[in-house]
PDB file of N, CA and C in Angstrom:
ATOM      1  N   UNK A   1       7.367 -91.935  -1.947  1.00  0.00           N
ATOM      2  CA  UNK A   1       8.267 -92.858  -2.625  1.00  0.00           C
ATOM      3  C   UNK A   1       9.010 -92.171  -3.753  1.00  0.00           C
ATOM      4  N   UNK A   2       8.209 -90.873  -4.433  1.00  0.00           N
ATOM      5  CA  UNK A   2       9.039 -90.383  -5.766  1.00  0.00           C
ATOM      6  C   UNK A   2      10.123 -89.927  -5.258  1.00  0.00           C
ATOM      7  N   UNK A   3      10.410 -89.186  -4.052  1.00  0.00           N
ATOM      8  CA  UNK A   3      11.243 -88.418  -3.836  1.00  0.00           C
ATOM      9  C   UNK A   3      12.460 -89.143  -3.517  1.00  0.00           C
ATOM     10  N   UNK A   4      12.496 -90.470  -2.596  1.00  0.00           N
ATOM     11  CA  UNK A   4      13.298 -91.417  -2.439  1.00  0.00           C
ATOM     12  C   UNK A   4      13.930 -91.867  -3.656  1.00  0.00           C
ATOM     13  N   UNK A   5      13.111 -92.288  -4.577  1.00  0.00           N
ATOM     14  CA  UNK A   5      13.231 -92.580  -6.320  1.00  0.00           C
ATOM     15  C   UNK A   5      14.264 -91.926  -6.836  1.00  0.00           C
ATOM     16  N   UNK A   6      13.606 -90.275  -7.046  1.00  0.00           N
ATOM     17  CA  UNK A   6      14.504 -89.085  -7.481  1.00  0.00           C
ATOM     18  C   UNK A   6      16.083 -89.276  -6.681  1.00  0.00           C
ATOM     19  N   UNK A   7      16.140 -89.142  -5.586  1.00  0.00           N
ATOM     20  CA  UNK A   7      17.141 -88.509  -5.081  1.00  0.00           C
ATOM     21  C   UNK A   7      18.041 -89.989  -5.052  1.00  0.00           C
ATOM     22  N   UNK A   8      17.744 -91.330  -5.472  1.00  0.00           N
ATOM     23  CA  UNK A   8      18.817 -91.907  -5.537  1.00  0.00           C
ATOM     24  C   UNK A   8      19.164 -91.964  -7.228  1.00  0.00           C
ATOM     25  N   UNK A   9      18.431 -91.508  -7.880  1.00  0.00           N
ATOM     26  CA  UNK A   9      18.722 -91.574  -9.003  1.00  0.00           C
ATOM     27  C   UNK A   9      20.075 -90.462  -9.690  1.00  0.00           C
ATOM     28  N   UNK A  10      19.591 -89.625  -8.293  1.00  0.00           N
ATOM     29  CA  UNK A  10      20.381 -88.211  -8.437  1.00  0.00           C
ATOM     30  C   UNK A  10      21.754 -88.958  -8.204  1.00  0.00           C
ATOM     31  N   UNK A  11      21.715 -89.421  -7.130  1.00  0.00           N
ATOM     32  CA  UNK A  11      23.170 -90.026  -6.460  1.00  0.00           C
ATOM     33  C   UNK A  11      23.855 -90.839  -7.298  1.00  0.00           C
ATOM     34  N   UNK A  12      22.881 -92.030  -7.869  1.00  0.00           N
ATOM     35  CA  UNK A  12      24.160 -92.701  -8.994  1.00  0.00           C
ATOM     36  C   UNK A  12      23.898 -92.215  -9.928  1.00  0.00           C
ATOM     37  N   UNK A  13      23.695 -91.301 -10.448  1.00  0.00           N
ATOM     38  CA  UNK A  13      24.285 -90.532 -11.574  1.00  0.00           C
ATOM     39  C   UNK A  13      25.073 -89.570 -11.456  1.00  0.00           C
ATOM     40  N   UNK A  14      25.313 -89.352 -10.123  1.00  0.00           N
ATOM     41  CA  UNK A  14      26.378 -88.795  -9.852  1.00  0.00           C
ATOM     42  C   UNK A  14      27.419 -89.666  -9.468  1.00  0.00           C
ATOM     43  N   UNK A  15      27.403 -90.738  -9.074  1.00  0.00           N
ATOM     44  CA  UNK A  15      28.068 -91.527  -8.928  1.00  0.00           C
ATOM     45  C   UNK A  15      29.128 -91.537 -10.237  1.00  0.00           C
ATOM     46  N   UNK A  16      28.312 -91.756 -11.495  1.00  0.00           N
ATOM     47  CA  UNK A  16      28.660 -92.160 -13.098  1.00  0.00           C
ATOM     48  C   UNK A  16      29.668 -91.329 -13.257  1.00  0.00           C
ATOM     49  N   UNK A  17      29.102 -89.738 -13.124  1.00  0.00           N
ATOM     50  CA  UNK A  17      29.493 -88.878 -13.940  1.00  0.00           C
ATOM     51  C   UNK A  17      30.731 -88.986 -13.090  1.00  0.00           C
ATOM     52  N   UNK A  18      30.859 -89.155 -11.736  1.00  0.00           N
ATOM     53  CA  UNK A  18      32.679 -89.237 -11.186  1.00  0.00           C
ATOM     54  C   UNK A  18      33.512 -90.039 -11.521  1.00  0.00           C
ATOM     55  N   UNK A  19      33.425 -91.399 -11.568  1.00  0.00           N
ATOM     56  CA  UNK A  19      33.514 -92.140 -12.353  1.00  0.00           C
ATOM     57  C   UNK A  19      33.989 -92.022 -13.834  1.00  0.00           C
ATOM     58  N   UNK A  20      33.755 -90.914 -14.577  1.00  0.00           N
ATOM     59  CA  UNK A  20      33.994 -90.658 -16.055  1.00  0.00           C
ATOM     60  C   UNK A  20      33.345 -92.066 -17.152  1.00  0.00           C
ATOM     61  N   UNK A  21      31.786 -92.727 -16.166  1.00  0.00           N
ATOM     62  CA  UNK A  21      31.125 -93.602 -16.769  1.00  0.00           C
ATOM     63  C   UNK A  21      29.469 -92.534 -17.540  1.00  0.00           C
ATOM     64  N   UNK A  22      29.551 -92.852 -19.058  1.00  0.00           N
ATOM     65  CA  UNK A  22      28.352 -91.981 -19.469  1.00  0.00           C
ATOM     66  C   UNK A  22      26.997 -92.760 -18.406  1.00  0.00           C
ATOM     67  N   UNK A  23      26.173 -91.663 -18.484  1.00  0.00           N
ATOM     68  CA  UNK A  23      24.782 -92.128 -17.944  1.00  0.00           C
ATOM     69  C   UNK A  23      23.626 -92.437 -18.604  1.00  0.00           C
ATOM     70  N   UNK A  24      23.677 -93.979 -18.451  1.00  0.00           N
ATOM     71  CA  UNK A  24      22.387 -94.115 -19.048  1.00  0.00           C
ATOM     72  C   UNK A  24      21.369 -94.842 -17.673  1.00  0.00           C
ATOM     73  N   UNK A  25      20.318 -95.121 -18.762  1.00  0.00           N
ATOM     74  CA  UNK A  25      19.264 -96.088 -17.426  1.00  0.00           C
ATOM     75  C   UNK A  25      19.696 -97.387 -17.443  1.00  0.00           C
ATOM     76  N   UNK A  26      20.551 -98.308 -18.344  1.00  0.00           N
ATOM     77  CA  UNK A  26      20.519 -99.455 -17.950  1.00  0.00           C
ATOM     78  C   UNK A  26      21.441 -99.306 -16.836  1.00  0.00           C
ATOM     79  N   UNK A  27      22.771 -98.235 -17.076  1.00  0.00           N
ATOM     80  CA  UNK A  27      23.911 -98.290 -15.529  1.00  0.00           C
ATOM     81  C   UNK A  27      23.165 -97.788 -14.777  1.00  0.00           C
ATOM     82  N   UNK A  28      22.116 -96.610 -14.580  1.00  0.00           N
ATOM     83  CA  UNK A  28      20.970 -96.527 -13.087  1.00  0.00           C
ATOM     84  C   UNK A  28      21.095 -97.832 -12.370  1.00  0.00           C
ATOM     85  N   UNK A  29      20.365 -98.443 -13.522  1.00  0.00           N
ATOM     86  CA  UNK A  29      18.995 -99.772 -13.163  1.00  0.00           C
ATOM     87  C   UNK A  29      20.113-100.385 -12.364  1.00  0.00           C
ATOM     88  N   UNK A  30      21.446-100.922 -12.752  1.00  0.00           N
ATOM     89  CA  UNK A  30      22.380-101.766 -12.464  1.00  0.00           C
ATOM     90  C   UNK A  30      22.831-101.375 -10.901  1.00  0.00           C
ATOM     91  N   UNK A  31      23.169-100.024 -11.034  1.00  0.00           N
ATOM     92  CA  UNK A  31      23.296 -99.338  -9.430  1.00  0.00           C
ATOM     93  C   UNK A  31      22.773 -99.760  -8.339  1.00  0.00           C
ATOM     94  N   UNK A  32      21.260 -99.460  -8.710  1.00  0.00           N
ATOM     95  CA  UNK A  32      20.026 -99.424  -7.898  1.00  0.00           C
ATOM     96  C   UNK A  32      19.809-100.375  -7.524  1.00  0.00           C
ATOM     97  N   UNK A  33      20.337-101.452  -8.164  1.00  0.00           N
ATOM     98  CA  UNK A  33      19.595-102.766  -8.239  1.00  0.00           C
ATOM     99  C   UNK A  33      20.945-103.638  -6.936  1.00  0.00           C
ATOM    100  N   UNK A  34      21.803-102.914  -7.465  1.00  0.00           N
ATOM    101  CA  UNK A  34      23.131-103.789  -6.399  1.00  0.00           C
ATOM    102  C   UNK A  34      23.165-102.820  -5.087  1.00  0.00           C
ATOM    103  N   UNK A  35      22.809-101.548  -4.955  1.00  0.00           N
ATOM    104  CA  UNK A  35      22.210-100.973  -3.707  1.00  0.00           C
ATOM    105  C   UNK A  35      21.229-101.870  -2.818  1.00  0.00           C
ATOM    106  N   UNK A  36      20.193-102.075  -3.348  1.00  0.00           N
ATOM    107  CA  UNK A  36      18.894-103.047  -3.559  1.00  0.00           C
ATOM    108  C   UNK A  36      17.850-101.726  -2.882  1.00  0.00           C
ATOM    109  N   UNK A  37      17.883-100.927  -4.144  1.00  0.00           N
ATOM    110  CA  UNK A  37      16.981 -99.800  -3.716  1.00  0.00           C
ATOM    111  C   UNK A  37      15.993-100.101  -5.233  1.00  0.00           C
ATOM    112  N   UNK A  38      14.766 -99.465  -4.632  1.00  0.00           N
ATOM    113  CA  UNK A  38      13.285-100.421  -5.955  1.00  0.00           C
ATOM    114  C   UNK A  38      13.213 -98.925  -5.984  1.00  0.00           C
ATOM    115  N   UNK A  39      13.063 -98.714  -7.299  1.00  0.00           N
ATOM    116  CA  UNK A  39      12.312 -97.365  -8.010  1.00  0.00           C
ATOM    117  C   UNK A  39      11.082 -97.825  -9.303  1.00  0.00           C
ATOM    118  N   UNK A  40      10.727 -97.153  -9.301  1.00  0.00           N
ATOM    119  CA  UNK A  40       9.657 -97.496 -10.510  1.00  0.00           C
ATOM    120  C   UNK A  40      10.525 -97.131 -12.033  1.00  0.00           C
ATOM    121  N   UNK A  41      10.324 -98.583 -12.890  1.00  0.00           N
ATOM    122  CA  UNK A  41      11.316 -98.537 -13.809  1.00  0.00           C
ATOM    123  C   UNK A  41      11.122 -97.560 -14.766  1.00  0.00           C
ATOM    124  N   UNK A  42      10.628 -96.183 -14.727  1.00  0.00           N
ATOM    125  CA  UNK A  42      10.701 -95.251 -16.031  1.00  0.00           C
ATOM    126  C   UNK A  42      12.037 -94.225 -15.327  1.00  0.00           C
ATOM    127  N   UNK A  43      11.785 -94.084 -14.198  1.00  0.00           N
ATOM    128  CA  UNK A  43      13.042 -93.125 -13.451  1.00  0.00           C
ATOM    129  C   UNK A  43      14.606 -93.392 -14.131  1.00  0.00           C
ATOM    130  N   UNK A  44      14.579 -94.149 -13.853  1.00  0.00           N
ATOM    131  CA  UNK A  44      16.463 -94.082 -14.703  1.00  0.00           C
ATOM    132  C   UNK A  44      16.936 -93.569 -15.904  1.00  0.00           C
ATOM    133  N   UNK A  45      15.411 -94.298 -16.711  1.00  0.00           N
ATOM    134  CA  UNK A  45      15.451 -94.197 -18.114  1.00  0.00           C
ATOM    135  C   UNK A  45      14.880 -92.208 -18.392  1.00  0.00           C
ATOM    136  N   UNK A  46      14.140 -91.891 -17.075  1.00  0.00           N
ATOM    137  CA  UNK A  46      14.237 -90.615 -17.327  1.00  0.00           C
ATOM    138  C   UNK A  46      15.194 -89.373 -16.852  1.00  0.00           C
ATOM    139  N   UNK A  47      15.736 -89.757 -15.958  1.00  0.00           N
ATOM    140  CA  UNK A  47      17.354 -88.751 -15.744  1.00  0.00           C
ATOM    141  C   UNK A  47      18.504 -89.234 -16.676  1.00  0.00           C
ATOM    142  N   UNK A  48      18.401 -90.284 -17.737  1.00  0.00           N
ATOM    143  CA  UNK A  48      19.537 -90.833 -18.382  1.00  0.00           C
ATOM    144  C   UNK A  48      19.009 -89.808 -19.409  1.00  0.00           C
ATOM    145  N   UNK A  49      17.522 -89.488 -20.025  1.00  0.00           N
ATOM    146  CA  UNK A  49      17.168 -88.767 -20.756  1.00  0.00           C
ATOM    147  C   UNK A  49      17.959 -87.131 -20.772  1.00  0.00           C
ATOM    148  N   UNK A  50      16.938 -86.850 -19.301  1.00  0.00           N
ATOM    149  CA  UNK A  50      17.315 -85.332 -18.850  1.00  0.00           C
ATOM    150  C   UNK A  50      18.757 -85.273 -18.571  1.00  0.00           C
ATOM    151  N   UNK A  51      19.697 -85.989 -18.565  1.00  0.00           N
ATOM    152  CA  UNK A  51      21.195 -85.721 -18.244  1.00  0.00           C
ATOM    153  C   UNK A  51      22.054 -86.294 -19.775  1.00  0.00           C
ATOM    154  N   UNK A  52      21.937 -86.399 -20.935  1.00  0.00           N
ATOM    155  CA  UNK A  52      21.674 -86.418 -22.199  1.00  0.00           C
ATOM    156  C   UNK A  52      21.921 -85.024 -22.898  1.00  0.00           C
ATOM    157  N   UNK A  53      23.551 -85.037 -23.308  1.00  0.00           N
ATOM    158  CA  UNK A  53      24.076 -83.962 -23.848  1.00  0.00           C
ATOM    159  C   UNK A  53      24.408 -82.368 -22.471  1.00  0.00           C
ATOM    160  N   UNK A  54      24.718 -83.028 -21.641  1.00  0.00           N
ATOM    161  CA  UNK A  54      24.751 -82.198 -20.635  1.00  0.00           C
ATOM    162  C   UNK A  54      26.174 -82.221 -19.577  1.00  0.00           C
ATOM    163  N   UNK A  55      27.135 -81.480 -19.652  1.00  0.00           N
ATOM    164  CA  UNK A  55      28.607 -81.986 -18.569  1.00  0.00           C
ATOM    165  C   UNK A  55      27.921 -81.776 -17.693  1.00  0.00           C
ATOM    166  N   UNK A  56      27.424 -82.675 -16.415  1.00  0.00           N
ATOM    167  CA  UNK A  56      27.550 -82.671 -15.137  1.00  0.00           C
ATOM    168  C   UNK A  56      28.543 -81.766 -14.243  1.00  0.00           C
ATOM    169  N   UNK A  57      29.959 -82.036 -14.367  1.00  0.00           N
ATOM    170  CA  UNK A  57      30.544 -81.531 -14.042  1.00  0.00           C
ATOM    171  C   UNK A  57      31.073 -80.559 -14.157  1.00  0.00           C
ATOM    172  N   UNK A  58      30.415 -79.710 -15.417  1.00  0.00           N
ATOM    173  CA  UNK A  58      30.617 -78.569 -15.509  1.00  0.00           C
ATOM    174  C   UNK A  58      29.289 -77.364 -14.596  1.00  0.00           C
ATOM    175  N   UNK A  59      28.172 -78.447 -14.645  1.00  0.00           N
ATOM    176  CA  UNK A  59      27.150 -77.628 -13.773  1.00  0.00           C
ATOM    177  C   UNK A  59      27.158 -77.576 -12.350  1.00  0.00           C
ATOM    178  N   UNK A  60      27.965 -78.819 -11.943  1.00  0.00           N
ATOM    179  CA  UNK A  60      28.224 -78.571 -10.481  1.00  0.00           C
ATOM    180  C   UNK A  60      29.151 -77.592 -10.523  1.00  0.00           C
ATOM    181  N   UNK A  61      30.657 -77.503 -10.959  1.00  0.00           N
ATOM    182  CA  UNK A  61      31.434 -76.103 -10.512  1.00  0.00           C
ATOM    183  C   UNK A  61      30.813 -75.063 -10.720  1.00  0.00           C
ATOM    184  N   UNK A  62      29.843 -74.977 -11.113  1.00  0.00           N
ATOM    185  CA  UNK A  62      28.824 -73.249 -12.191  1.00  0.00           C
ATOM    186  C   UNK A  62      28.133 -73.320 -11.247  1.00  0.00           C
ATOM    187  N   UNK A  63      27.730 -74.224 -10.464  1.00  0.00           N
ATOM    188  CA  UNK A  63      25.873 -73.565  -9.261  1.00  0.00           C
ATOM    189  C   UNK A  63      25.947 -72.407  -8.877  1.00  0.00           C
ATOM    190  N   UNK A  64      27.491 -72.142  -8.279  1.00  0.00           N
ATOM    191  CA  UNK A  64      27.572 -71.045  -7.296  1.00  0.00           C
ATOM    192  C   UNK A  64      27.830 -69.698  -7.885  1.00  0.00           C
ATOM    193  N   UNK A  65      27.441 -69.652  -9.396  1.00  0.00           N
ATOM    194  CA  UNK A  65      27.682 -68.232  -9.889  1.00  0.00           C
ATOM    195  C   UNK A  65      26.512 -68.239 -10.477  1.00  0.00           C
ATOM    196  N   UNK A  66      26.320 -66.533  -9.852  1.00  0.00           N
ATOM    197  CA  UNK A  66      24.809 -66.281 -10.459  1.00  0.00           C
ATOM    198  C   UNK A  66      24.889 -65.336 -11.458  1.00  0.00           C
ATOM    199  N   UNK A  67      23.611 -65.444 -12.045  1.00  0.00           N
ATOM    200  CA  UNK A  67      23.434 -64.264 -12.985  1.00  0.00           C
ATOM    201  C   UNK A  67      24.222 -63.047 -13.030  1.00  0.00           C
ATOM    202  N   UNK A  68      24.952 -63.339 -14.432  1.00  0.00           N
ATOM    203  CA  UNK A  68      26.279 -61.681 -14.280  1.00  0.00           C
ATOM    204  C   UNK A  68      26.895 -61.697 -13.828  1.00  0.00           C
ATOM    205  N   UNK A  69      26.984 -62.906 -13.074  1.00  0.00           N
ATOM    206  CA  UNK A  69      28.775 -62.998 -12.190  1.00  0.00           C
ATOM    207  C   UNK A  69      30.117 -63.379 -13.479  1.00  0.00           C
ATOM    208  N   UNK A  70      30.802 -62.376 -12.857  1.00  0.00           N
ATOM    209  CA  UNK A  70      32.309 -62.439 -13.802  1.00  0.00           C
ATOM    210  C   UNK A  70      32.615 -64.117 -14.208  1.00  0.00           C
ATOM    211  N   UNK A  71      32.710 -64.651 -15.026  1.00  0.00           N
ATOM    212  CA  UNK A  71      33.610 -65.713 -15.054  1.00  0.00           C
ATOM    213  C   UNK A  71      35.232 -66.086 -14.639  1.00  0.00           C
ATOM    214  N   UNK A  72      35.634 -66.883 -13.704  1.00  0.00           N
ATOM    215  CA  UNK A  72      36.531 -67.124 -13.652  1.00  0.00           C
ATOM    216  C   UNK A  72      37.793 -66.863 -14.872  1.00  0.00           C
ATOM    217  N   UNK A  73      38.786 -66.041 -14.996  1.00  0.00           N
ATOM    218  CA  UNK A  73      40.018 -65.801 -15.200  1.00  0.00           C
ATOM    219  C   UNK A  73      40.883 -66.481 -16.027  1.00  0.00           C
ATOM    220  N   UNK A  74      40.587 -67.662 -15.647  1.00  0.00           N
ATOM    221  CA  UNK A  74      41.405 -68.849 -15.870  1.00  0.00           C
ATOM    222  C   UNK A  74      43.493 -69.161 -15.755  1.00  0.00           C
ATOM    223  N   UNK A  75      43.172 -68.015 -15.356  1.00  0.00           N
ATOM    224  CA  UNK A  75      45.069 -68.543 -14.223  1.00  0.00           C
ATOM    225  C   UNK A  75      45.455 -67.345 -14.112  1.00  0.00           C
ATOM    226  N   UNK A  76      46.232 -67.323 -13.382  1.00  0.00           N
ATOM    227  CA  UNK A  76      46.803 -66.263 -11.908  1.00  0.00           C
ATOM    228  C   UNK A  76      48.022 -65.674 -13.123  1.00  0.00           C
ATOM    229  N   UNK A  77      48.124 -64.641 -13.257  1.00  0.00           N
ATOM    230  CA  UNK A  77      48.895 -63.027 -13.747  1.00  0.00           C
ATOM    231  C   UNK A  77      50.145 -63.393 -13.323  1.00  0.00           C
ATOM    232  N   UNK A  78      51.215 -63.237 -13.689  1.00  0.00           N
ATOM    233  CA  UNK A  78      52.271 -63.263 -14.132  1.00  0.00           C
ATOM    234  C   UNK A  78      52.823 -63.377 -12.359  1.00  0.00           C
ATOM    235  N   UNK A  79      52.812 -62.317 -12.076  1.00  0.00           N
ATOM    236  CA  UNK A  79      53.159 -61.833 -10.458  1.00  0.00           C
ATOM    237  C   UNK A  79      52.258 -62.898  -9.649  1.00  0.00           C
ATOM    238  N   UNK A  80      51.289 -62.768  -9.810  1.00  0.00           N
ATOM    239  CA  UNK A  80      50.692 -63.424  -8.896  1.00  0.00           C
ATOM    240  C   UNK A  80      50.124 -63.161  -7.590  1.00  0.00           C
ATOM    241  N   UNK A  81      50.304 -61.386  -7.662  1.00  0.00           N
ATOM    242  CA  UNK A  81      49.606 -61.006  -6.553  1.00  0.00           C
ATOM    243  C   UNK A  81      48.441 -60.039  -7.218  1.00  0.00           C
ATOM    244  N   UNK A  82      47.703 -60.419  -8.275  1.00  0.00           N
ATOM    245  CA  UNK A  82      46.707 -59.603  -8.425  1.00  0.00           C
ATOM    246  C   UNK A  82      45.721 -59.389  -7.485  1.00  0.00           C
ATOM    247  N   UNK A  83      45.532 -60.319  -6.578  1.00  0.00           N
ATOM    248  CA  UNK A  83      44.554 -60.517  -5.354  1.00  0.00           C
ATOM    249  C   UNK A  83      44.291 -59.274  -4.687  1.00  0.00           C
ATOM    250  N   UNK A  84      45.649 -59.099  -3.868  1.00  0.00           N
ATOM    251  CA  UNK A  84      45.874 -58.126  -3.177  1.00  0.00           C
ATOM    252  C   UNK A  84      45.384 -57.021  -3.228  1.00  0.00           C
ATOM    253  N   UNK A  85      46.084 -56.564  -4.823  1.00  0.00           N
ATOM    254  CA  UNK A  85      45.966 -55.542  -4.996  1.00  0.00           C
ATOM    255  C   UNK A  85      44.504 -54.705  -5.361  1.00  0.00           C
ATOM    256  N   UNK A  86      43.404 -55.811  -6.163  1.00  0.00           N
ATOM    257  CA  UNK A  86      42.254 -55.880  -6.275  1.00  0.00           C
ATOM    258  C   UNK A  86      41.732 -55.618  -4.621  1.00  0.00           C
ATOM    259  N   UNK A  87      42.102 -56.270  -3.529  1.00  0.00           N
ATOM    260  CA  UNK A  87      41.154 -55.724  -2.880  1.00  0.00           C
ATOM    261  C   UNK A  87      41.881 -54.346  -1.638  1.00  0.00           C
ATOM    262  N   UNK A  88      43.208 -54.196  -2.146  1.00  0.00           N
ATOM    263  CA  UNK A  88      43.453 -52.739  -1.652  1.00  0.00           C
ATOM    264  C   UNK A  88      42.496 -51.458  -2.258  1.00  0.00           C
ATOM    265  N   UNK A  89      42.605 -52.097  -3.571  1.00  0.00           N
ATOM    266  CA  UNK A  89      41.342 -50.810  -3.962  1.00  0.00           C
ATOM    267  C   UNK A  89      40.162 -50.798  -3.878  1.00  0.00           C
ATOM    268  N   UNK A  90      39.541 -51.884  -3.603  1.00  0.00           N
ATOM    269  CA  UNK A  90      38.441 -51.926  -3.091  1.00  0.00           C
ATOM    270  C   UNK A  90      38.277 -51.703  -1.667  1.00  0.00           C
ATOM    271  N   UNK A  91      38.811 -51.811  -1.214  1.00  0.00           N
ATOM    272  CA  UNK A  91      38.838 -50.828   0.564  1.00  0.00           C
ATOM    273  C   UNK A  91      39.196 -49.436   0.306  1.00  0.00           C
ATOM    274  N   UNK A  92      39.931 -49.121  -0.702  1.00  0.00           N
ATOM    275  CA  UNK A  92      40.256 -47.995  -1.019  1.00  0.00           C
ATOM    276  C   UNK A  92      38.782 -46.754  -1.287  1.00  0.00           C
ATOM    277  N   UNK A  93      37.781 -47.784  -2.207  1.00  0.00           N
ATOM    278  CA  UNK A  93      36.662 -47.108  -2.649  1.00  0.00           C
ATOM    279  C   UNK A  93      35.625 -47.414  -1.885  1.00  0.00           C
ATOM    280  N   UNK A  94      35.691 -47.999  -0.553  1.00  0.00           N
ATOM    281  CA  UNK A  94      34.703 -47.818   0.418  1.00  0.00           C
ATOM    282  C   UNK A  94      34.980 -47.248   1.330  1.00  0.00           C
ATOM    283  N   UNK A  95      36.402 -46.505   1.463  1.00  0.00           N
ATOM    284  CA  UNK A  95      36.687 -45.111   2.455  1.00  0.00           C
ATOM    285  C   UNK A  95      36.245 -44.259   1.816  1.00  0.00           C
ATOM    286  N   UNK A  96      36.087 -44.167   0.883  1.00  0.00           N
ATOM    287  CA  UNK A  96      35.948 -42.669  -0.192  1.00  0.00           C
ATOM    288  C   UNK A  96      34.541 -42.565  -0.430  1.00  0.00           C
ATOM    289  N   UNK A  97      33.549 -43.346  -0.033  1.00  0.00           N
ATOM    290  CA  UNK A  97      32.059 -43.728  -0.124  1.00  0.00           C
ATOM    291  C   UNK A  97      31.738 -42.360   1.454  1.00  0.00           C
ATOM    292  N   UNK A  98      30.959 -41.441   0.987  1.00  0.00           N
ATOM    293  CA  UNK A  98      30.613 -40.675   2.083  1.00  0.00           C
ATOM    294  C   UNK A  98      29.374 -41.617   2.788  1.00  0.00           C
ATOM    295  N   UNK A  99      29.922 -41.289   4.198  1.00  0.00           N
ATOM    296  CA  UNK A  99      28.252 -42.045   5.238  1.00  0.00           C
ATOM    297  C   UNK A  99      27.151 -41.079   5.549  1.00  0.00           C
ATOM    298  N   UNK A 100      26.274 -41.742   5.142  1.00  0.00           N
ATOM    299  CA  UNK A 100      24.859 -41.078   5.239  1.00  0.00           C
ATOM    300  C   UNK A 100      24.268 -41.115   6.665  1.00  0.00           C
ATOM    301  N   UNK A 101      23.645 -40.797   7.011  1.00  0.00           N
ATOM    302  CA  UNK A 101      23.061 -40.440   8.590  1.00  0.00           C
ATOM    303  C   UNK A 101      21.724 -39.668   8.526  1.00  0.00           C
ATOM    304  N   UNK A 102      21.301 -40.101   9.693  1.00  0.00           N
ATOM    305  CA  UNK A 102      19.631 -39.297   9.637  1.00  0.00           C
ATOM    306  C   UNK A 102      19.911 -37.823   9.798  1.00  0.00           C
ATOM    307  N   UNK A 103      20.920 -37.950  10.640  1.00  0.00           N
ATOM    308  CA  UNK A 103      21.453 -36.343  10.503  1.00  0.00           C
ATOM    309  C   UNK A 103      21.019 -35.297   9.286  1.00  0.00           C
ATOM    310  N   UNK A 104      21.600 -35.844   8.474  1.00  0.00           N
ATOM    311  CA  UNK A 104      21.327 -35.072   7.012  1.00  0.00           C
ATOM    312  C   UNK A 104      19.841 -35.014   7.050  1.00  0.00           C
ATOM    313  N   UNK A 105      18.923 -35.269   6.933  1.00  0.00           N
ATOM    314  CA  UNK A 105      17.889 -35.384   7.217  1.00  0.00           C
ATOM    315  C   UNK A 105      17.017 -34.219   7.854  1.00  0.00           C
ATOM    316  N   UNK A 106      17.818 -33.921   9.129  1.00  0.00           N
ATOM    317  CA  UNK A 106      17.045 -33.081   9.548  1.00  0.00           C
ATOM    318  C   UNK A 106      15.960 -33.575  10.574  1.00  0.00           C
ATOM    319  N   UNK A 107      16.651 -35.032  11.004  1.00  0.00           N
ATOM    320  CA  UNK A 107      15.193 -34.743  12.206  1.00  0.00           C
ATOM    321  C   UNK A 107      16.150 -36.256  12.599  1.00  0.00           C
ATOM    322  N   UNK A 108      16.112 -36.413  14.276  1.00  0.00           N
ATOM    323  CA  UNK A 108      16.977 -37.320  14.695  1.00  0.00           C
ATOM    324  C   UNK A 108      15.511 -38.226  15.402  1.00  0.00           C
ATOM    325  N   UNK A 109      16.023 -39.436  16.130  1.00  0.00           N
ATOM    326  CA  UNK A 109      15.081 -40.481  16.485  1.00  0.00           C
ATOM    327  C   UNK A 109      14.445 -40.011  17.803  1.00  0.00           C
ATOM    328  N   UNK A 110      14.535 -38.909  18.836  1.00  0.00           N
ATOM    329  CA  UNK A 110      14.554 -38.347  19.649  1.00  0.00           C
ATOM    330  C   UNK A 110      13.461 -37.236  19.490  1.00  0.00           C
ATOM    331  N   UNK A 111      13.586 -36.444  18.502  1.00  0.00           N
ATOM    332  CA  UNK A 111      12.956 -35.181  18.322  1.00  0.00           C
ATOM    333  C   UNK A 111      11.440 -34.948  17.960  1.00  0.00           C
TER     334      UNK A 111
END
């Protein structure tokens, strides 16, 4: 049952945050209640807690960058083909990458 609980709690509070409605537990409770989904009444009042000083919507666009990933730019260079050219040189510096082989090695899969 918690997990059912959790994961609709997840939903209308995501619901809220699209919406541009703050999240608390009484708008949960109100959700849930016109869904006609039963949670045990501390749940609302505890993701209204844990989502409490927090942009939502800034953590959904962020999931997909991990640790040390560059931050986004924030708008496209004058020209507008920086793209390109970023990844001409990066093909550029994986021709220039010598290939390794068992060869070097000194002893093939055969021998």
């Amino acid at each position: 049952m918690s997990t059912k609980a959790e994961l609709a709690c997840v939903y209308v509070a995501l619901v809220l945050v699209d919406d541009d409605i703050a999240v608390t537990g009484e708008k949960i409770t109100t959700i849930l209640k016109a869904a006609s989904v039963d949670v045990e009444p501390y749940w609302p009042g505890l993701f209204a807690k844990a989502l409490e000083g927090i942009n939502v919507k800034d953590l959904i666009t962020n999931i997909g960058s991990g640790v040390g990933a560059a931050a986004p730019s924030g708008g496209l260079p004058a020209g507008g083909d920086a793209a390109p050219a970023e990844a001409k040189k990066e093909e550029k510096k994986k021709e220039e990458e010598p290939e390794e082989s068992d060869d070097d090695m000194g002893f093939g899969l055969f021998d």
